[in-house]
C-alpha atoms as a PDB file:
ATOM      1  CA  UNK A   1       0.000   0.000   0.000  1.00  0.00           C
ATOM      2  CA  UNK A   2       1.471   3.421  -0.950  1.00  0.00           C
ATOM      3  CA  UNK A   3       1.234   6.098   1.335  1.00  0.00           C
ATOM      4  CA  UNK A   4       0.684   9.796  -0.168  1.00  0.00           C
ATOM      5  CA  UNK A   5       3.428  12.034  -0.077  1.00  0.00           C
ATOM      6  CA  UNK A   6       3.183  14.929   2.294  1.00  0.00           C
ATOM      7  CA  UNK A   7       4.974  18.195   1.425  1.00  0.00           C
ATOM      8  CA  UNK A   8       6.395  20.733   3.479  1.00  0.00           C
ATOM      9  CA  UNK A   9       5.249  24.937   3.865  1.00  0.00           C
ATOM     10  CA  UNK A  10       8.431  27.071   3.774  1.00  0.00           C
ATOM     11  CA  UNK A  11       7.331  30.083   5.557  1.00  0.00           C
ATOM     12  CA  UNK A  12       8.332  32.701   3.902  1.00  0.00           C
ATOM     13  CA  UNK A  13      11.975  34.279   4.733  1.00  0.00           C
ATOM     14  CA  UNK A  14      12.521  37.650   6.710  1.00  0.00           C
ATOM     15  CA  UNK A  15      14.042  39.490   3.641  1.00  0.00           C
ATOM     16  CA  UNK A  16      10.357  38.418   2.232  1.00  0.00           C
ATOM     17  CA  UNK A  17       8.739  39.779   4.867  1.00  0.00           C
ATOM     18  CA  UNK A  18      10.690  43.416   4.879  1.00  0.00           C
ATOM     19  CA  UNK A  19      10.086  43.512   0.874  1.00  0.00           C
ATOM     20  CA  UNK A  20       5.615  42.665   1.559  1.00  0.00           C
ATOM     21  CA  UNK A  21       5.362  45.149   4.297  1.00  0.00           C
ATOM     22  CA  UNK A  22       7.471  47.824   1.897  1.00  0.00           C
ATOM     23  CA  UNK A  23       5.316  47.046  -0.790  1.00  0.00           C
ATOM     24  CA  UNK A  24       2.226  46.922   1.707  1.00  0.00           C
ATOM     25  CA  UNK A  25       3.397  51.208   2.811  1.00  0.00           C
ATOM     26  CA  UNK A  26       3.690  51.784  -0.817  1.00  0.00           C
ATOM     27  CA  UNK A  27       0.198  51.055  -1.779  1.00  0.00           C
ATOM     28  CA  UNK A  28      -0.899  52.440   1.287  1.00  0.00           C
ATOM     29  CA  UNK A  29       0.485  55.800   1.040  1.00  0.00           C
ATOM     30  CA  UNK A  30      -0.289  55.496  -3.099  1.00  0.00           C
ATOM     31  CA  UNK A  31      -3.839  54.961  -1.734  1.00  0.00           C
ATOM     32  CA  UNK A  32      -3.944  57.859   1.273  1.00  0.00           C
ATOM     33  CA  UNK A  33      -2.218  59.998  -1.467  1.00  0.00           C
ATOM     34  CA  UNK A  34      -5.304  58.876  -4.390  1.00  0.00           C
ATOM     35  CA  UNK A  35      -7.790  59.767  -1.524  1.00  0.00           C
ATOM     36  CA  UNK A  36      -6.372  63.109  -0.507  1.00  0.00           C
ATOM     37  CA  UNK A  37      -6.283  64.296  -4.278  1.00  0.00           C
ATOM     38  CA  UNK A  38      -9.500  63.134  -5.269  1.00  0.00           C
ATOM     39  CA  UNK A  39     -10.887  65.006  -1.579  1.00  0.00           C
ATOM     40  CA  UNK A  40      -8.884  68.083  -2.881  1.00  0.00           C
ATOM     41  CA  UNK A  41     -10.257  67.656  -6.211  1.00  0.00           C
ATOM     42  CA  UNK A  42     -13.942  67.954  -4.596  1.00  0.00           C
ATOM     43  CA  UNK A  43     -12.673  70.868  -2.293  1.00  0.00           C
ATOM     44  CA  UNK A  44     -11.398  73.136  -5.229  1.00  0.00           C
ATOM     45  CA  UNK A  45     -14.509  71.883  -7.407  1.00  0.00           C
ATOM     46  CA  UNK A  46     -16.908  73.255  -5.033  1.00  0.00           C
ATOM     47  CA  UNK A  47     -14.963  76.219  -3.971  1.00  0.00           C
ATOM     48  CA  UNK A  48     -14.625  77.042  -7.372  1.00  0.00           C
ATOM     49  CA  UNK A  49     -18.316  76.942  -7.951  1.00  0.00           C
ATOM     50  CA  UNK A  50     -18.794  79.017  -5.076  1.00  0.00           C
ATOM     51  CA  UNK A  51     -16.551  81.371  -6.896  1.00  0.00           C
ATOM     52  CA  UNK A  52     -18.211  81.713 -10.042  1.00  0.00           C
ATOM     53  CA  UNK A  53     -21.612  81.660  -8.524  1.00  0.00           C
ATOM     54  CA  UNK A  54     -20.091  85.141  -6.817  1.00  0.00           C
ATOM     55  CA  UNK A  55     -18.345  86.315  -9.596  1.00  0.00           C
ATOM     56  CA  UNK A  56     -21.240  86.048 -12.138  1.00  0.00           C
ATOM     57  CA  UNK A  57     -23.918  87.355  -9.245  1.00  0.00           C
ATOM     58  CA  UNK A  58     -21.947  90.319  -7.626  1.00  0.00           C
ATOM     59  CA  UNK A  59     -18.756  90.902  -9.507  1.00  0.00           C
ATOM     60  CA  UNK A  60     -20.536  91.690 -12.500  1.00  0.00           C
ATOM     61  CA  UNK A  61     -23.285  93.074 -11.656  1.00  0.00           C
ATOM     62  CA  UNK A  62     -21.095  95.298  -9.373  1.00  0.00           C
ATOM     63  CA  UNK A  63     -19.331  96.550 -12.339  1.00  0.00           C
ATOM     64  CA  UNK A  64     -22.237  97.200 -13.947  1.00  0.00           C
ATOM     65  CA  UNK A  65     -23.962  99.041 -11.421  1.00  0.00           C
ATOM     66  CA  UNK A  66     -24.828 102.124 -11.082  1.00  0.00           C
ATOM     67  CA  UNK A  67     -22.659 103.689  -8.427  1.00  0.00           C
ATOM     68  CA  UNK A  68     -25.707 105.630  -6.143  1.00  0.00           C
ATOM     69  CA  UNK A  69     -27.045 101.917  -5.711  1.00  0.00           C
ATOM     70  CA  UNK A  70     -23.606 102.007  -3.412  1.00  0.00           C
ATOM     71  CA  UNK A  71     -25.133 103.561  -0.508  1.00  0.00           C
ATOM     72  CA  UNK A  72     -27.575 101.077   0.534  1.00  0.00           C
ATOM     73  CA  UNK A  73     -24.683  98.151   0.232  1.00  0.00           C
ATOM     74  CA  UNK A  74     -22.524  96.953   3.139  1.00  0.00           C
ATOM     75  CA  UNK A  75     -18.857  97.634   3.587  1.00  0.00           C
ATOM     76  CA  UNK A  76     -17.307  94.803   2.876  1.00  0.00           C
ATOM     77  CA  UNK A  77     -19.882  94.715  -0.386  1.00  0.00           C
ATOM     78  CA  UNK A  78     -18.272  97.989  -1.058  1.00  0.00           C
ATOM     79  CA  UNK A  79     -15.137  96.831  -0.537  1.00  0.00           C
ATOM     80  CA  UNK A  80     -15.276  93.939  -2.692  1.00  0.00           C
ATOM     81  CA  UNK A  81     -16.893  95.579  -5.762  1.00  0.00           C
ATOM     82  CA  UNK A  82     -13.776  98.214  -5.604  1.00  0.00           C
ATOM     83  CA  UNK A  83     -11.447  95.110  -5.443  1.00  0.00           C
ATOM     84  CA  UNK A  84     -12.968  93.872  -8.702  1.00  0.00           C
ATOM     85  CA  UNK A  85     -12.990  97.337 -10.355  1.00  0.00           C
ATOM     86  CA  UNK A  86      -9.196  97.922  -9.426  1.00  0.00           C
ATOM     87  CA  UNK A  87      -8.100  94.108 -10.543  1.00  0.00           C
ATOM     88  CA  UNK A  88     -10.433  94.469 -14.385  1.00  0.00           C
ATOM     89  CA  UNK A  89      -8.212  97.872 -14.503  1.00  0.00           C
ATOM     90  CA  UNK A  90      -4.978  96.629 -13.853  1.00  0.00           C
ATOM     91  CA  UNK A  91      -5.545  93.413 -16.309  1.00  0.00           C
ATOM     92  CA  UNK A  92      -6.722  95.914 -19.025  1.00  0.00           C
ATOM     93  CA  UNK A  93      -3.969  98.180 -18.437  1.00  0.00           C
ATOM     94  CA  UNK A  94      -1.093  94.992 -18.658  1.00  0.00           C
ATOM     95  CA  UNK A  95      -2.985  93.727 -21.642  1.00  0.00           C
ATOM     96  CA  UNK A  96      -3.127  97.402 -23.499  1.00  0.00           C
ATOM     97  CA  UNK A  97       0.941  97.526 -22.316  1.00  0.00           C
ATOM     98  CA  UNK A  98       1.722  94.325 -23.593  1.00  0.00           C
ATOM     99  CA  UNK A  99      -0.073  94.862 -26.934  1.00  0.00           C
ATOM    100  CA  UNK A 100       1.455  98.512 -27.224  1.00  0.00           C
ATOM    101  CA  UNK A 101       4.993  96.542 -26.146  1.00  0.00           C
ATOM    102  CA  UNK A 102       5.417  94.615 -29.336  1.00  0.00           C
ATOM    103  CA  UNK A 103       3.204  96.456 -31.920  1.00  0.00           C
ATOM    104  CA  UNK A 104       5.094  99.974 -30.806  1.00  0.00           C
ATOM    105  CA  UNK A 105       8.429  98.756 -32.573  1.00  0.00           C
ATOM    106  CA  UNK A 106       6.783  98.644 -35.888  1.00  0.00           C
ATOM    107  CA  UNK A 107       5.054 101.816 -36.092  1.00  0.00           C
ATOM    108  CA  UNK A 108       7.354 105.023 -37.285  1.00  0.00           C
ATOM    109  CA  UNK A 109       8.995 107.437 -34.331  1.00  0.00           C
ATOM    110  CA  UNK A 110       6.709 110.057 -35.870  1.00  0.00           C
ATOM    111  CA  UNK A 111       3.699 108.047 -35.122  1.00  0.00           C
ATOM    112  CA  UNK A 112       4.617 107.004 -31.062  1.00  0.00           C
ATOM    113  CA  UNK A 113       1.964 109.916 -30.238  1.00  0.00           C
ATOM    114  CA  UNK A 114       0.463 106.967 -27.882  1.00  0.00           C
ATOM    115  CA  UNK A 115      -0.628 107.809 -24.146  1.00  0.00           C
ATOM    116  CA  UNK A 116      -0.049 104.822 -21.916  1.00  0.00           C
ATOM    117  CA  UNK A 117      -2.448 104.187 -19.121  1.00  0.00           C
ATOM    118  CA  UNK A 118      -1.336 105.467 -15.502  1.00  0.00           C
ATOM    119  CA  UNK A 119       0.344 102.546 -13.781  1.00  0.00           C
ATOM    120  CA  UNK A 120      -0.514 101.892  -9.673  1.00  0.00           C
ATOM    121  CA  UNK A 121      -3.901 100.531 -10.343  1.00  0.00           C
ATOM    122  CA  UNK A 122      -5.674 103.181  -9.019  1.00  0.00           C
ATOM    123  CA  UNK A 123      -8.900 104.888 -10.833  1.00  0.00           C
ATOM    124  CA  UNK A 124      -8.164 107.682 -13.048  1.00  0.00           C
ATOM    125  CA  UNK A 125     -11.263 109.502 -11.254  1.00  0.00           C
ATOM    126  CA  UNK A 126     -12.286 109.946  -7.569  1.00  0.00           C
ATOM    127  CA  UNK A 127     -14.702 112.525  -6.774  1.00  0.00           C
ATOM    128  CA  UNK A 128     -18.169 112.928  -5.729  1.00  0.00           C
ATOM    129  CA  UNK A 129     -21.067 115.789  -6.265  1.00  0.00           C
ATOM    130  CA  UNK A 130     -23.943 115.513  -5.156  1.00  0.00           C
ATOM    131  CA  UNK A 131     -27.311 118.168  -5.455  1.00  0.00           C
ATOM    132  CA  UNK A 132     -29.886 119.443  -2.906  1.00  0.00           C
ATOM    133  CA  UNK A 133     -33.110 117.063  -3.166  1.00  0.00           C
ATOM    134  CA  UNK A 134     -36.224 118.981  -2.124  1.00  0.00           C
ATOM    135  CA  UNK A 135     -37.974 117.521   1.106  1.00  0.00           C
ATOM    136  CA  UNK A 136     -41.291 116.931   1.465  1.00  0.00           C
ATOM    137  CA  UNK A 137     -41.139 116.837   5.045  1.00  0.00           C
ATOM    138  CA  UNK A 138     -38.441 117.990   7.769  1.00  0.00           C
ATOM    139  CA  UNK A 139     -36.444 114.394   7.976  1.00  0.00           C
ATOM    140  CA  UNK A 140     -33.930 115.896   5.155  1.00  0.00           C
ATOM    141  CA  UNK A 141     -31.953 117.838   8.190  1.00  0.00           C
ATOM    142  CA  UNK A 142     -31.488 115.661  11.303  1.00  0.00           C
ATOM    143  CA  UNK A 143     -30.492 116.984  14.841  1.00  0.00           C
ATOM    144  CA  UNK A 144     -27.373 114.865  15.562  1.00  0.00           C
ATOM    145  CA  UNK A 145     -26.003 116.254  18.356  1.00  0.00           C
ATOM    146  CA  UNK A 146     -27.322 117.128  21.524  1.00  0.00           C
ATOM    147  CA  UNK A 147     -23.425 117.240  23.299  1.00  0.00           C
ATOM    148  CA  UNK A 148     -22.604 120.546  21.433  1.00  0.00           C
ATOM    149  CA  UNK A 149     -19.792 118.180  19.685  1.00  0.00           C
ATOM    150  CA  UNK A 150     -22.130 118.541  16.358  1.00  0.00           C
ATOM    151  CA  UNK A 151     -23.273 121.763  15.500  1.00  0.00           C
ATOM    152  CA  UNK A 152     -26.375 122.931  13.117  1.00  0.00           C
ATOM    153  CA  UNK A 153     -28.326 119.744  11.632  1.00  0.00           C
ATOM    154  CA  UNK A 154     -27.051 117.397   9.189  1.00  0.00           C
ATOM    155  CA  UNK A 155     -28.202 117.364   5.885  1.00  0.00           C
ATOM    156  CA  UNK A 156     -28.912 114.098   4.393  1.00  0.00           C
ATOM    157  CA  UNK A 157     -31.561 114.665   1.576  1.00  0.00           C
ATOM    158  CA  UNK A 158     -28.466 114.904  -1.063  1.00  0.00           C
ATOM    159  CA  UNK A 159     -29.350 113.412  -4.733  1.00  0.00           C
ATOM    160  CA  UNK A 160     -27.594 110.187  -4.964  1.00  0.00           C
ATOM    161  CA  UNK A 161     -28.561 109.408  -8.568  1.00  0.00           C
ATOM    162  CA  UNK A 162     -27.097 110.570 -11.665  1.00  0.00           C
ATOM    163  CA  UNK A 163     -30.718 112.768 -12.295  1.00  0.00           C
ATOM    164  CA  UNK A 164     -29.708 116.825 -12.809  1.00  0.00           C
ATOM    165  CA  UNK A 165     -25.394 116.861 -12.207  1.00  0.00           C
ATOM    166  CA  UNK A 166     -24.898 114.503  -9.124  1.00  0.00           C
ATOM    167  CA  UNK A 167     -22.362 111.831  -9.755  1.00  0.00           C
ATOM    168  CA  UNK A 168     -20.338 109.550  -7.736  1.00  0.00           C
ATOM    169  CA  UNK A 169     -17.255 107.982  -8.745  1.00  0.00           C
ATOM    170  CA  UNK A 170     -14.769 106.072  -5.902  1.00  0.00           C
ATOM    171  CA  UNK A 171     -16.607 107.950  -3.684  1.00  0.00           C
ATOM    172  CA  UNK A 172     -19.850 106.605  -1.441  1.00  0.00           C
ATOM    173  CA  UNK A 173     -22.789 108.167  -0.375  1.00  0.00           C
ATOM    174  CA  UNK A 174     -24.289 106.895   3.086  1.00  0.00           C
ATOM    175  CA  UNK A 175     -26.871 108.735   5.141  1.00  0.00           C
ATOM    176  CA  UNK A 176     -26.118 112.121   3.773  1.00  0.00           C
ATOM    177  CA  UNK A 177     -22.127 111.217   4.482  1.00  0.00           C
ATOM    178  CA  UNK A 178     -19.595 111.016   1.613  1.00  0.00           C
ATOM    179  CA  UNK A 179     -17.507 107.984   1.898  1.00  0.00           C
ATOM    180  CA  UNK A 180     -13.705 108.572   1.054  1.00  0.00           C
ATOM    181  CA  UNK A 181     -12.332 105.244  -0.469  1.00  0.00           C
ATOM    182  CA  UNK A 182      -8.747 106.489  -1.722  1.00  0.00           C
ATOM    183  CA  UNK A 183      -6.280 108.033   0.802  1.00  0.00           C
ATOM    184  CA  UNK A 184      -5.385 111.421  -0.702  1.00  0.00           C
ATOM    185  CA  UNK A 185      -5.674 114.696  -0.625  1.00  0.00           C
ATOM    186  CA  UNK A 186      -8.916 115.964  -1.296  1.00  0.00           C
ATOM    187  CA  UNK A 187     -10.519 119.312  -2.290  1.00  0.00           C
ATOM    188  CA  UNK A 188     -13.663 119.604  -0.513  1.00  0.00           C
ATOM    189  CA  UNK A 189     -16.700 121.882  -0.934  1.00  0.00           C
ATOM    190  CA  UNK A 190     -20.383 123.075   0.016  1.00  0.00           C
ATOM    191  CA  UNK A 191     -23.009 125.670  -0.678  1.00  0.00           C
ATOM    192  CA  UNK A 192     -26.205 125.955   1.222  1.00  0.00           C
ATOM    193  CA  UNK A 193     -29.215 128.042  -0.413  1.00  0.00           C
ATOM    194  CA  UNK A 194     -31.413 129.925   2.011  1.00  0.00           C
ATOM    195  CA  UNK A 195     -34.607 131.218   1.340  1.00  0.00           C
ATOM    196  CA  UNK A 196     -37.004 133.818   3.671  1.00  0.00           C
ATOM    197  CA  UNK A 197     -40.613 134.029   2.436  1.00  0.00           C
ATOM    198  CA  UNK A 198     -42.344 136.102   4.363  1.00  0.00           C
ATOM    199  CA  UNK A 199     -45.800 134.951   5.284  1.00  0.00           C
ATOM    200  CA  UNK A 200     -48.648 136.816   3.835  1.00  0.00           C
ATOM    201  CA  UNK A 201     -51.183 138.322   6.681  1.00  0.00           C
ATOM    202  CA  UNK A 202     -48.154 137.925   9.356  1.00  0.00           C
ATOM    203  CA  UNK A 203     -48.529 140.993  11.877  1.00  0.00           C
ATOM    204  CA  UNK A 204     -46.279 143.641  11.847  1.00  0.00           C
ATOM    205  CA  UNK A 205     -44.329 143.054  14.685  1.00  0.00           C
ATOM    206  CA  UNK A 206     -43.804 139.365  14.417  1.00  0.00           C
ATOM    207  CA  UNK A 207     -42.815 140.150  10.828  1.00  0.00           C
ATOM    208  CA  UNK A 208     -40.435 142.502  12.443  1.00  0.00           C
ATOM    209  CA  UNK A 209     -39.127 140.154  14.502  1.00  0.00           C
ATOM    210  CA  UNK A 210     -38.953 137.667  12.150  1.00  0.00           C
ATOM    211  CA  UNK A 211     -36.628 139.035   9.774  1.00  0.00           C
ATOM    212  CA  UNK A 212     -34.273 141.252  12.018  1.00  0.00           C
ATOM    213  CA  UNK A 213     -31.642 138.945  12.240  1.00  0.00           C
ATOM    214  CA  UNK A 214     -31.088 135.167  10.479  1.00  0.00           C
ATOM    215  CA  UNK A 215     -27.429 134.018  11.792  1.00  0.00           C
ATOM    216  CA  UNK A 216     -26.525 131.261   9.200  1.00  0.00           C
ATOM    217  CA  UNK A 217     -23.597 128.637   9.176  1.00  0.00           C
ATOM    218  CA  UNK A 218     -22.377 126.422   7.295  1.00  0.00           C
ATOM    219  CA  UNK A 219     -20.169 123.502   9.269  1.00  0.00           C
ATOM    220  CA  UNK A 220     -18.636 120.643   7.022  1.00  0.00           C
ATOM    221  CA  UNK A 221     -17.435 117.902   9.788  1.00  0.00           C
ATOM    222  CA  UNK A 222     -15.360 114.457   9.070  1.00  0.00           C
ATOM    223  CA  UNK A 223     -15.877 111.549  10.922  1.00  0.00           C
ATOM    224  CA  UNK A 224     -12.479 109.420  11.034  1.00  0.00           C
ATOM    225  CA  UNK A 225     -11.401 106.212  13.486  1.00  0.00           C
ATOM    226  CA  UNK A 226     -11.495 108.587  16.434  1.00  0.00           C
ATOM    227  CA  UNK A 227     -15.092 108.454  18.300  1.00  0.00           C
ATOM    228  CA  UNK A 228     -15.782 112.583  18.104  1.00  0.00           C
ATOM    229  CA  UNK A 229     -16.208 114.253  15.029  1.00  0.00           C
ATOM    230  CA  UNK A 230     -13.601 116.880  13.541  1.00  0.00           C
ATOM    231  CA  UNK A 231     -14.911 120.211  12.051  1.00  0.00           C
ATOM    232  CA  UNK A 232     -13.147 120.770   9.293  1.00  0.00           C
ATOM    233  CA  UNK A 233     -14.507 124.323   7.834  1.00  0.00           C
ATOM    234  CA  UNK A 234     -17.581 126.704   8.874  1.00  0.00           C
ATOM    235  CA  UNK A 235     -18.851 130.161   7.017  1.00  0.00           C
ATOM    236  CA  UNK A 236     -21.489 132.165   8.845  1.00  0.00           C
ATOM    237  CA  UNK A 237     -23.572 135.117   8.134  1.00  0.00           C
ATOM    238  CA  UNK A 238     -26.063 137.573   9.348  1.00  0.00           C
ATOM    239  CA  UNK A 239     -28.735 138.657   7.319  1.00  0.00           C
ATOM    240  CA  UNK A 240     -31.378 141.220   7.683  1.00  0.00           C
ATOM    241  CA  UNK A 241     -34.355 140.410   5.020  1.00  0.00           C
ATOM    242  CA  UNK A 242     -36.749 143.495   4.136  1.00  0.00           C
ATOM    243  CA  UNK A 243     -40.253 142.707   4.934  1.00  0.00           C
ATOM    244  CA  UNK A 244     -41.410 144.195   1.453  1.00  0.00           C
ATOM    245  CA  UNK A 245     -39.058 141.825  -0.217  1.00  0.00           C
ATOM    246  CA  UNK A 246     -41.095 138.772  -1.738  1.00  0.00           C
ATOM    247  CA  UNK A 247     -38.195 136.414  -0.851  1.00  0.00           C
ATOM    248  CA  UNK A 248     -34.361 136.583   0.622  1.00  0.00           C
ATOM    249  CA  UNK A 249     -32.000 134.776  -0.588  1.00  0.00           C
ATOM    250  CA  UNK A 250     -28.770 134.327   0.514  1.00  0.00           C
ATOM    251  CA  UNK A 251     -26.223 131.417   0.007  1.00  0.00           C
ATOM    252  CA  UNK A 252     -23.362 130.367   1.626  1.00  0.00           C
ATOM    253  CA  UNK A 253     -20.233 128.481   0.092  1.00  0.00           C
ATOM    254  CA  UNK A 254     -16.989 127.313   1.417  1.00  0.00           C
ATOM    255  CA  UNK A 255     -13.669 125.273   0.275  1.00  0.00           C
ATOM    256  CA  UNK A 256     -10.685 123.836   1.263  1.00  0.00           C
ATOM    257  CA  UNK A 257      -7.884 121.380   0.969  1.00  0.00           C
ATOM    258  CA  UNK A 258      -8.043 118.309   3.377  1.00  0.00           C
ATOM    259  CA  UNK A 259      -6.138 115.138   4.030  1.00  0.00           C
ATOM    260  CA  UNK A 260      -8.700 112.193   3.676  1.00  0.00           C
ATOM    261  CA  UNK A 261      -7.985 108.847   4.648  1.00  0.00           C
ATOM    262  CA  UNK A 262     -10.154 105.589   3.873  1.00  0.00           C
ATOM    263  CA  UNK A 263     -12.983 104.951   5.215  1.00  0.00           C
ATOM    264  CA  UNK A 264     -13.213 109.007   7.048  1.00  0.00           C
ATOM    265  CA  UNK A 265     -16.745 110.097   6.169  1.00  0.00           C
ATOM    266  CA  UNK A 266     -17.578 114.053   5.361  1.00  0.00           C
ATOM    267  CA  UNK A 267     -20.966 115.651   5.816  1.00  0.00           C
ATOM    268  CA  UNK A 268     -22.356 119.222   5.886  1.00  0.00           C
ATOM    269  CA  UNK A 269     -24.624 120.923   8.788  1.00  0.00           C
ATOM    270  CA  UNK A 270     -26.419 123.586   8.824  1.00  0.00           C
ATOM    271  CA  UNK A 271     -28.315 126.517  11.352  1.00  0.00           C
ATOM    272  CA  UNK A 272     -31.817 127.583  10.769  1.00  0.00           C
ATOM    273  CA  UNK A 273     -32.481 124.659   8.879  1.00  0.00           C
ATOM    274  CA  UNK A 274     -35.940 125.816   8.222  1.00  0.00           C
ATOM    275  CA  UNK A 275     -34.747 128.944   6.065  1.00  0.00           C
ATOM    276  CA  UNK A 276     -32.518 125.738   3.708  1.00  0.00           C
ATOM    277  CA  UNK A 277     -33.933 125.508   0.349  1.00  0.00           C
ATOM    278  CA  UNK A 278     -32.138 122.000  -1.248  1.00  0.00           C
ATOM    279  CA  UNK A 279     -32.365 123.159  -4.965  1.00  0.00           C
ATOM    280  CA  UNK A 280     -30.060 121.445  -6.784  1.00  0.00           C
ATOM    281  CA  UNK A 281     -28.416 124.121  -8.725  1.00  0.00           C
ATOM    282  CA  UNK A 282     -27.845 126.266  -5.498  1.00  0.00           C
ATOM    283  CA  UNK A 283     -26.995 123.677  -2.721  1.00  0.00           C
ATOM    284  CA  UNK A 284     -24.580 121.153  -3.564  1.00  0.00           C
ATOM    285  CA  UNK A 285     -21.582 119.164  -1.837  1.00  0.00           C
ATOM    286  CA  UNK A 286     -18.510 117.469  -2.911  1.00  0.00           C
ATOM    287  CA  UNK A 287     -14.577 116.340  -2.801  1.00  0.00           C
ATOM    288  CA  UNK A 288     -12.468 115.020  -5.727  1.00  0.00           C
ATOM    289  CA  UNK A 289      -9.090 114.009  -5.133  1.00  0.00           C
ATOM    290  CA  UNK A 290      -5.648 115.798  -6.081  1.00  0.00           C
ATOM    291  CA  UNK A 291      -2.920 113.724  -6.045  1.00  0.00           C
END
């Protein structure tokens, strides 16, 4: 009777061994490193959708905007939609340099009448002006101080829109405050219109009275990163009106150069606020930058 063979396992050597686990930490960091690209992958995907989303919702429509919608957006909205102005400038202006670059050897020395852009990225425009609005009721002037740090009441029924000459370019308009966005120096200006109508069928001595003395001011304040605001120019009169007069009219305007930085906000206020007419063509205020 023949009895099966039996054969023996070699278990496998430690040089083996070394070589499986090697090849073992191979595949597993191949794998960990698979897994972290393809969760990166995902990451960027989705980030990059997020992007896009942003871009095509607020980056174009803020550079298609008009800018008095700017008033009513936040400041980091603000901020952005600057950003994204500043960066589409810069590209166009590297783009127009680069195309001037290697077109500009070709054309004749009599021809190389070409302006380049202004480099530093900034806008070629900053400056605001913005008209009187005529109030229906008295919310266009505002008491805003009751300290004494403020004097005369703000006015904050400006025309934002581009309607009659207001414009705003680099420059915000928030609660009847101008918004400085470039550091500079700025020139800064105001006229206020005043009107007197007399009252027909007022009595003699409270028409008297009445018109005998009108003290008006002009104040044009800044608000920066310290707490109290900073009067920056005032211009006062006195005015007597004659009671056979129809109307007196007086106006008041004022100017200077000031050192803005981001972010400081400029408004105007005003005494007898009741005597303010806000026609656009007589009270205005605005700032453009100088250098």
């Amino acid at each position: 009777m023949t009895m099966p063979s039996t054969r023996t396992v070699k278990s496998p050597s430690v040089s083996q061994l070394f070589w499986m686990m090697v090849i073992c930490m191979v595949l597993l960091q191949v794998l960990l490193q698979a897994l972290s690209m393809a969760l990166t992958y995902v990451y960027f995907t989705n980030e990059m959708k997020q992007l896009q989303n942003k871009y095509s919702r607020s980056g174009i429509s803020c550079l298609l905007k008009e800018e008095e919608d700017s008033w009513g957006s936040t400041e980091e909205e603000n901020r952005y939609c600057l950003q994204a102005k500043r960066e589409l400038y810069q590209l166009i202006e590297e783009v127009t340099l680069r195309t001037f670059g290697e077109t500009i050897s070709t054309v004749p020395e009599k021809q190389r009448s070409i302006n380049f852009p202004p480099r530093g990225g900034k806008p070629q425009r900053v400056a605001a002006h913005i008209t009187g609005m005529t109030r229906k009721s008295s919310s266009a002037l505002i008491p805003i101080s009751k300290d004494g740090k403020i004097l005369g009441q703000k006015i904050e029924s400006w025309e934002s829109s581009k309607k009659g000459h207001s414009f705003l370019s680099y420059v915000h308009l928030r609660n009847g405050e101008l918004v400085i966005q470039e550091e500079g120096l700025y020139y800064i200006y105001s006229q206020t219109y005043f009107r007197f109508k007399e009252v027909e069928d007022t009595p003699k001595a409270v028409s008297k009275d009445r018109g005998r003395n009108k003290q008006m001011v002009q104040y044009i304040y800044k608000y920066t990163t310290y707490p109290d605001p900073i009067m920056l120019m005032k211009s006062a009169r006195n005015s007597c009106w004659s009671r056979d007069a129809e109307y007196g009219l007086y106006s008041i305007y004022q100017g200077g150069l000031f050192e803005l930085k981001e972010n400081d906000r400029i408004f105007v206020s005003v005494t007898n606020e009741n005597l303010v007419d806000l026609d656009q063509e007589a009270s205005f205020f605005g700032a453009f930058l100088i250098n």
